[in-house]
Structures are given as C-alpha cells and as structure tokens.
C-alpha atoms as a PDB file:
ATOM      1  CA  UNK A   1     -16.470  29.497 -12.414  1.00  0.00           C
ATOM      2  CA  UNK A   2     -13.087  30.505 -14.242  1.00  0.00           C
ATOM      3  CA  UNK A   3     -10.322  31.339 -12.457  1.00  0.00           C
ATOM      4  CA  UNK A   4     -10.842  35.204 -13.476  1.00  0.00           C
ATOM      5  CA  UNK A   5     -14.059  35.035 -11.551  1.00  0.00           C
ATOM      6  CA  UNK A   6     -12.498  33.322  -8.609  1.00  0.00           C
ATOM      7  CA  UNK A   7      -9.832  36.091  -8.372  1.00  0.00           C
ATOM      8  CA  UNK A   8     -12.799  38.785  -8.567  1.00  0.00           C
ATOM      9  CA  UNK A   9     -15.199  37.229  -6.162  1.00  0.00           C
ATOM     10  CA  UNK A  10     -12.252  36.780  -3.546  1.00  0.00           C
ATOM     11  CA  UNK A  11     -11.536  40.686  -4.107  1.00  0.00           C
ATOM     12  CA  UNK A  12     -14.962  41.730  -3.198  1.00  0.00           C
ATOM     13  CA  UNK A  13     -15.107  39.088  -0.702  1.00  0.00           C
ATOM     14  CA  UNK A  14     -11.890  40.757   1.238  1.00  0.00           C
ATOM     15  CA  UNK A  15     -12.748  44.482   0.183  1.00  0.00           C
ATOM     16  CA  UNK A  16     -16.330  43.666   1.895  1.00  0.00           C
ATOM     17  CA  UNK A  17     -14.525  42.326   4.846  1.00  0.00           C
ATOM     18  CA  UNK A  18     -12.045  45.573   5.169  1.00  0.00           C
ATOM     19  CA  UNK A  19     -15.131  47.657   5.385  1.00  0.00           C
ATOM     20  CA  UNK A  20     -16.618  45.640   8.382  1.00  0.00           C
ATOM     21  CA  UNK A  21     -13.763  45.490  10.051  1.00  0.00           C
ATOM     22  CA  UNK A  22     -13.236  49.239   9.911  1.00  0.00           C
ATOM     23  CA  UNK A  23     -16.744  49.929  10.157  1.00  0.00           C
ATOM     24  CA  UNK A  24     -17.147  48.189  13.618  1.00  0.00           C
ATOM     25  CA  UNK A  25     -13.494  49.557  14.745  1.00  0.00           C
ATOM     26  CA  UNK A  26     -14.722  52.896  14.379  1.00  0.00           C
ATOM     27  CA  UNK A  27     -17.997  51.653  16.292  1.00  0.00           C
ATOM     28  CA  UNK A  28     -16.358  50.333  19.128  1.00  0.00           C
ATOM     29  CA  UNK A  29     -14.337  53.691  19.400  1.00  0.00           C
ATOM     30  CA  UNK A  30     -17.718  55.918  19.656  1.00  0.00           C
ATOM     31  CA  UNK A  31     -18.582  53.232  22.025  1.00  0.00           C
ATOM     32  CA  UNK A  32     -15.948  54.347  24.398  1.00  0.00           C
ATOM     33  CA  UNK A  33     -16.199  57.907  22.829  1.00  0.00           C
ATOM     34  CA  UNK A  34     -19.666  58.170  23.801  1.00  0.00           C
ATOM     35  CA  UNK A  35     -20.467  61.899  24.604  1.00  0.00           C
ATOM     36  CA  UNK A  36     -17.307  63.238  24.073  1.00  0.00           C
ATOM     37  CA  UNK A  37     -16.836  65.783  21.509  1.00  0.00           C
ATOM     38  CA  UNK A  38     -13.031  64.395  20.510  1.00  0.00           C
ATOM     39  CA  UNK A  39     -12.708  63.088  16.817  1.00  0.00           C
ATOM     40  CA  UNK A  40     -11.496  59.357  16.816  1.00  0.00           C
ATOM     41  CA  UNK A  41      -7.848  60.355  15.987  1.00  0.00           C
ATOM     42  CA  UNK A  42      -8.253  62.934  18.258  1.00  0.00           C
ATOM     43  CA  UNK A  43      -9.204  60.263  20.909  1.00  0.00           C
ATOM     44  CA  UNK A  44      -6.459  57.782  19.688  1.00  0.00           C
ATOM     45  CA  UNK A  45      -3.657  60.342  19.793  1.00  0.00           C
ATOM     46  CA  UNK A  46      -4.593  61.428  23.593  1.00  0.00           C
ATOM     47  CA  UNK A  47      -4.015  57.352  23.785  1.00  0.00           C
ATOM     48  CA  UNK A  48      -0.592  56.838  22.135  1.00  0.00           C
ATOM     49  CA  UNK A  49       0.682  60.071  24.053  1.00  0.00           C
ATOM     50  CA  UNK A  50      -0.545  58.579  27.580  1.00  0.00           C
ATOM     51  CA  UNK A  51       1.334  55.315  26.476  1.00  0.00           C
ATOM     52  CA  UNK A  52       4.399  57.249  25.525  1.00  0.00           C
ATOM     53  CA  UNK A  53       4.893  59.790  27.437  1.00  0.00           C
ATOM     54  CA  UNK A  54       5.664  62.352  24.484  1.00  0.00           C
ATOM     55  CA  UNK A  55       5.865  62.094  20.928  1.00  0.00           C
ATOM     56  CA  UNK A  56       7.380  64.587  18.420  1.00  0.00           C
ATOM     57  CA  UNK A  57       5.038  66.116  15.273  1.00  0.00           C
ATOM     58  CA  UNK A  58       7.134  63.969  12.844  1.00  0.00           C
ATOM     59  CA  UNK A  59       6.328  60.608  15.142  1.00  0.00           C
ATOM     60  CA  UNK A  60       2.647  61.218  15.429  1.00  0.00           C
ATOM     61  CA  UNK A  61       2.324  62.216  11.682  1.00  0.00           C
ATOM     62  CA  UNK A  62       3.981  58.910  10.882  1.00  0.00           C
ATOM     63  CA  UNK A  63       1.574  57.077  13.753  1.00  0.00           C
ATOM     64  CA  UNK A  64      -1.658  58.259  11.890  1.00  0.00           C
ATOM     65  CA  UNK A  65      -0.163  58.199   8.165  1.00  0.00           C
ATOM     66  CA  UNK A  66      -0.749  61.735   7.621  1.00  0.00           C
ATOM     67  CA  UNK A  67       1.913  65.169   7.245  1.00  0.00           C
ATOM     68  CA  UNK A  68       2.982  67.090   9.914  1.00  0.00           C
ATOM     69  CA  UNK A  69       1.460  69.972   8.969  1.00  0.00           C
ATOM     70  CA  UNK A  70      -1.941  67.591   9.544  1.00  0.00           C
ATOM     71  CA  UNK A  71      -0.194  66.242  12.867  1.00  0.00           C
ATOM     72  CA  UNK A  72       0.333  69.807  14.149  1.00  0.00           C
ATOM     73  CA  UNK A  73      -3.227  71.115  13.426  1.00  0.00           C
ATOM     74  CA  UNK A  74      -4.577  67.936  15.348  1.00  0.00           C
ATOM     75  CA  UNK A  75      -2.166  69.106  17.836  1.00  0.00           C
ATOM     76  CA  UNK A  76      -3.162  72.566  18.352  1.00  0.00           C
ATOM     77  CA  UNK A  77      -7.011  71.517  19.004  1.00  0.00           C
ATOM     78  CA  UNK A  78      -5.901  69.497  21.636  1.00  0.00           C
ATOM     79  CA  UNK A  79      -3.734  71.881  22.701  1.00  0.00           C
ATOM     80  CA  UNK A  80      -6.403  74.815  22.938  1.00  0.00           C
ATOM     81  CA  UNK A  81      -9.001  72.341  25.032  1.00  0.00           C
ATOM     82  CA  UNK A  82      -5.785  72.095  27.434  1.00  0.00           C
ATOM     83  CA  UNK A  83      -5.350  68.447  26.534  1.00  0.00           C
ATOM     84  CA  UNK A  84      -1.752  68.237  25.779  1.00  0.00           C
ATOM     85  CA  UNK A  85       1.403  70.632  25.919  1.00  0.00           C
ATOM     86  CA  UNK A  86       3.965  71.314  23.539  1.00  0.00           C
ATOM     87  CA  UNK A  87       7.558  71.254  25.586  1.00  0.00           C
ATOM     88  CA  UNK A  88      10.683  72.422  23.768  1.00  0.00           C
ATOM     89  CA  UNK A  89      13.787  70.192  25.028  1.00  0.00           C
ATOM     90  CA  UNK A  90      16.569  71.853  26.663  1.00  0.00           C
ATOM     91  CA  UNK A  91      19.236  70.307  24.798  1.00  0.00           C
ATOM     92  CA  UNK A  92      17.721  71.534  21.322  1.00  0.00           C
ATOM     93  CA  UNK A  93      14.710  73.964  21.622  1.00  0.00           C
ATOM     94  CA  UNK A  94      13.948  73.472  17.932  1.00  0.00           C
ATOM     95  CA  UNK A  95      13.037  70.270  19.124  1.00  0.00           C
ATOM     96  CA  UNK A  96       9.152  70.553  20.275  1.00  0.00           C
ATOM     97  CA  UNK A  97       7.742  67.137  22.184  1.00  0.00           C
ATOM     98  CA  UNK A  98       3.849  66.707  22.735  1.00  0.00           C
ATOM     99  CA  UNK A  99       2.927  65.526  26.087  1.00  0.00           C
ATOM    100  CA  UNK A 100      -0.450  65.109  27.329  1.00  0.00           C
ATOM    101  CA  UNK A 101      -1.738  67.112  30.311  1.00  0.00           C
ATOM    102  CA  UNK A 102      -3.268  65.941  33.573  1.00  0.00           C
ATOM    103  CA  UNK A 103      -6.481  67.224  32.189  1.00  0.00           C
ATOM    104  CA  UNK A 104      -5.789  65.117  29.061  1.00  0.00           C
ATOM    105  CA  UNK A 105      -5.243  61.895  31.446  1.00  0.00           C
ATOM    106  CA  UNK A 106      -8.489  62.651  33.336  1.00  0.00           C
ATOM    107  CA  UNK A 107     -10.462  63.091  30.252  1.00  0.00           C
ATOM    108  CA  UNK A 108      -9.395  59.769  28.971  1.00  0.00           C
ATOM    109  CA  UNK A 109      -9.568  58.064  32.529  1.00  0.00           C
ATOM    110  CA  UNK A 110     -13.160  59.757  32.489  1.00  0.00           C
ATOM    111  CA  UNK A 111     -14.219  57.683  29.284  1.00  0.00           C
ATOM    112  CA  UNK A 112     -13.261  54.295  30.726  1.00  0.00           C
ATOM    113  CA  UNK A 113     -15.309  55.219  34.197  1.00  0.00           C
ATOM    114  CA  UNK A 114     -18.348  53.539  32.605  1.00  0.00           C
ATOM    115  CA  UNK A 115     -17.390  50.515  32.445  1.00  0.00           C
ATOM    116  CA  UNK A 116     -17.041  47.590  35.047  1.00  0.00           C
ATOM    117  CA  UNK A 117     -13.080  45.741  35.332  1.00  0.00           C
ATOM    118  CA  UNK A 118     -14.415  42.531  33.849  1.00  0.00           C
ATOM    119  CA  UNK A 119     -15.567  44.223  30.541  1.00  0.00           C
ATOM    120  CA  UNK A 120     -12.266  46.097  30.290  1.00  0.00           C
ATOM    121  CA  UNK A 121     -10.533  43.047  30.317  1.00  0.00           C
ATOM    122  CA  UNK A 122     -12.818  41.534  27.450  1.00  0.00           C
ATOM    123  CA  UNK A 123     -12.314  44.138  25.281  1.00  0.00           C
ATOM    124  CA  UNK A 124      -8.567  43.948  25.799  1.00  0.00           C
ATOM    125  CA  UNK A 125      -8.553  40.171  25.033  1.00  0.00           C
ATOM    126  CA  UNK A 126     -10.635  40.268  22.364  1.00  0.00           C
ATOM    127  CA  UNK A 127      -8.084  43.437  20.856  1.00  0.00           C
ATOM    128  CA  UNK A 128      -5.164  41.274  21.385  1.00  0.00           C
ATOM    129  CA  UNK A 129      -6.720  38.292  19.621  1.00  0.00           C
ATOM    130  CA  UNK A 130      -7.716  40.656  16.407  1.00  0.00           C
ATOM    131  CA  UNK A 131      -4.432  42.228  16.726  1.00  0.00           C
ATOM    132  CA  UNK A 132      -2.491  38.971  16.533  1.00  0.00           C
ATOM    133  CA  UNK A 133      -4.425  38.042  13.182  1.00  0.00           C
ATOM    134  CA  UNK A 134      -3.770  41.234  11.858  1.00  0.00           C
ATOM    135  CA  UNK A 135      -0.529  40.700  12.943  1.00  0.00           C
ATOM    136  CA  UNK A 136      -0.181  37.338  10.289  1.00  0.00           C
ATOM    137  CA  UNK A 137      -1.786  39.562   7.000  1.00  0.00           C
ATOM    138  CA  UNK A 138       0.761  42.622   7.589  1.00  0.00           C
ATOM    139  CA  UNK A 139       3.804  40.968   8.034  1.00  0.00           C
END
C-alpha cells in the first residue's frame, strides 16, 4: 500500500471513529434524558449552569460554539418552562446573568433519580478516563 493510501485509510479510520464516539455520546445523554422532552444542549446547558452558578449569553454561546443570538433563543425556552432566570446585575443592568431555577435543579436531580450510587460513580469514572484521552488529542 503507498503511502497516499496509508494517509487515506487512516482518515476514514479516525473520521469513522469521530462518528462513534459522538454517536454513543449522544446515546448515553438520551440515556439519562430518557422521557424528558429537553434537547441535549438544552439538557447540557441546565448542567453547566448548576455547575456555575450563572453564566452570561456571550459565555454559554462560546460553551456550545454557537452565536448569542442562538445562546439566547436556547435561553428563552428554558426560560418559558421556568427552568432558568435571567438576573440583571446591580452594578451594570446591561449586564444579564442566566441562573438556573430551583425547578431547573429538581428537573435535573429528577433525571439522575433512576439510577443506583454505584452506577453514578461508573459513569463518572469511565467520563473522566475518556475525558483524559481526549484531553492528549486537543492539546
């Protein structure tokens, strides 16, 4: 085989790869998404707001790679199921943070009541594993 071929066959061999990987990501998410009627990003934003206590349009439109304008319309779905809040600051009341609600907390909590401790604690083993080798191709 000539190193042209090689070079192709290792292509499709990753690019075949990429779409497994994101093909059972997006499993294990309706896994855990299981009769909910949130999107994935949906899902994942309620996440990264639990884990940081607010975020600002520009920060979660940067978080999910997409504009603001996309950021703010995932927003106001959220917003209109009573999932999250928009809260102007005091110092600057242009400045508009997202925070999620205590009905957003509960409806994550809720997703997570199906499953026992133990298998918490293997998924979030076997996600820091995967993230640690992703970890060595990004950097």
């Amino acid at each position: 085989m000539s190193t042209e071929q090689q070079k192709s066959q290792a292509i499709l061999s990753l690019m075949d790869t990429m779409a497994a990987v994101q093909h059972k990501s997006q499993v294990f998410i309706e896994r855990i998404n299981k009769n909910e009627t949130l999107s994935q990003n949906q899902l994942m934003l309620l996440f990264q707001l639990q884990l940081a206590g607010s975020l600002k349009i520009t920060e979660i439109a940067e978080r999910f790679v997409v504009t603001p304008g996309a950021a703010s319309s995932m927003c106001d779905k959220l917003e209109e199921a009573g999932l999250i809040q928009r809260v102007r600051t005091n110092e600057d009341r242009r400045v508009v943070n997202i925070e999620i609600t205590g009905e957003g907390t509960r409806r994550i909590l809720q997703l997570f009541d199906r499953f026992e401790t133990a298998e918490l604690h293997k998924f979030t083993d076997t996600l820091h594993q995967i993230n640690s080798l992703m970890n060595e191709i990004t950097s």
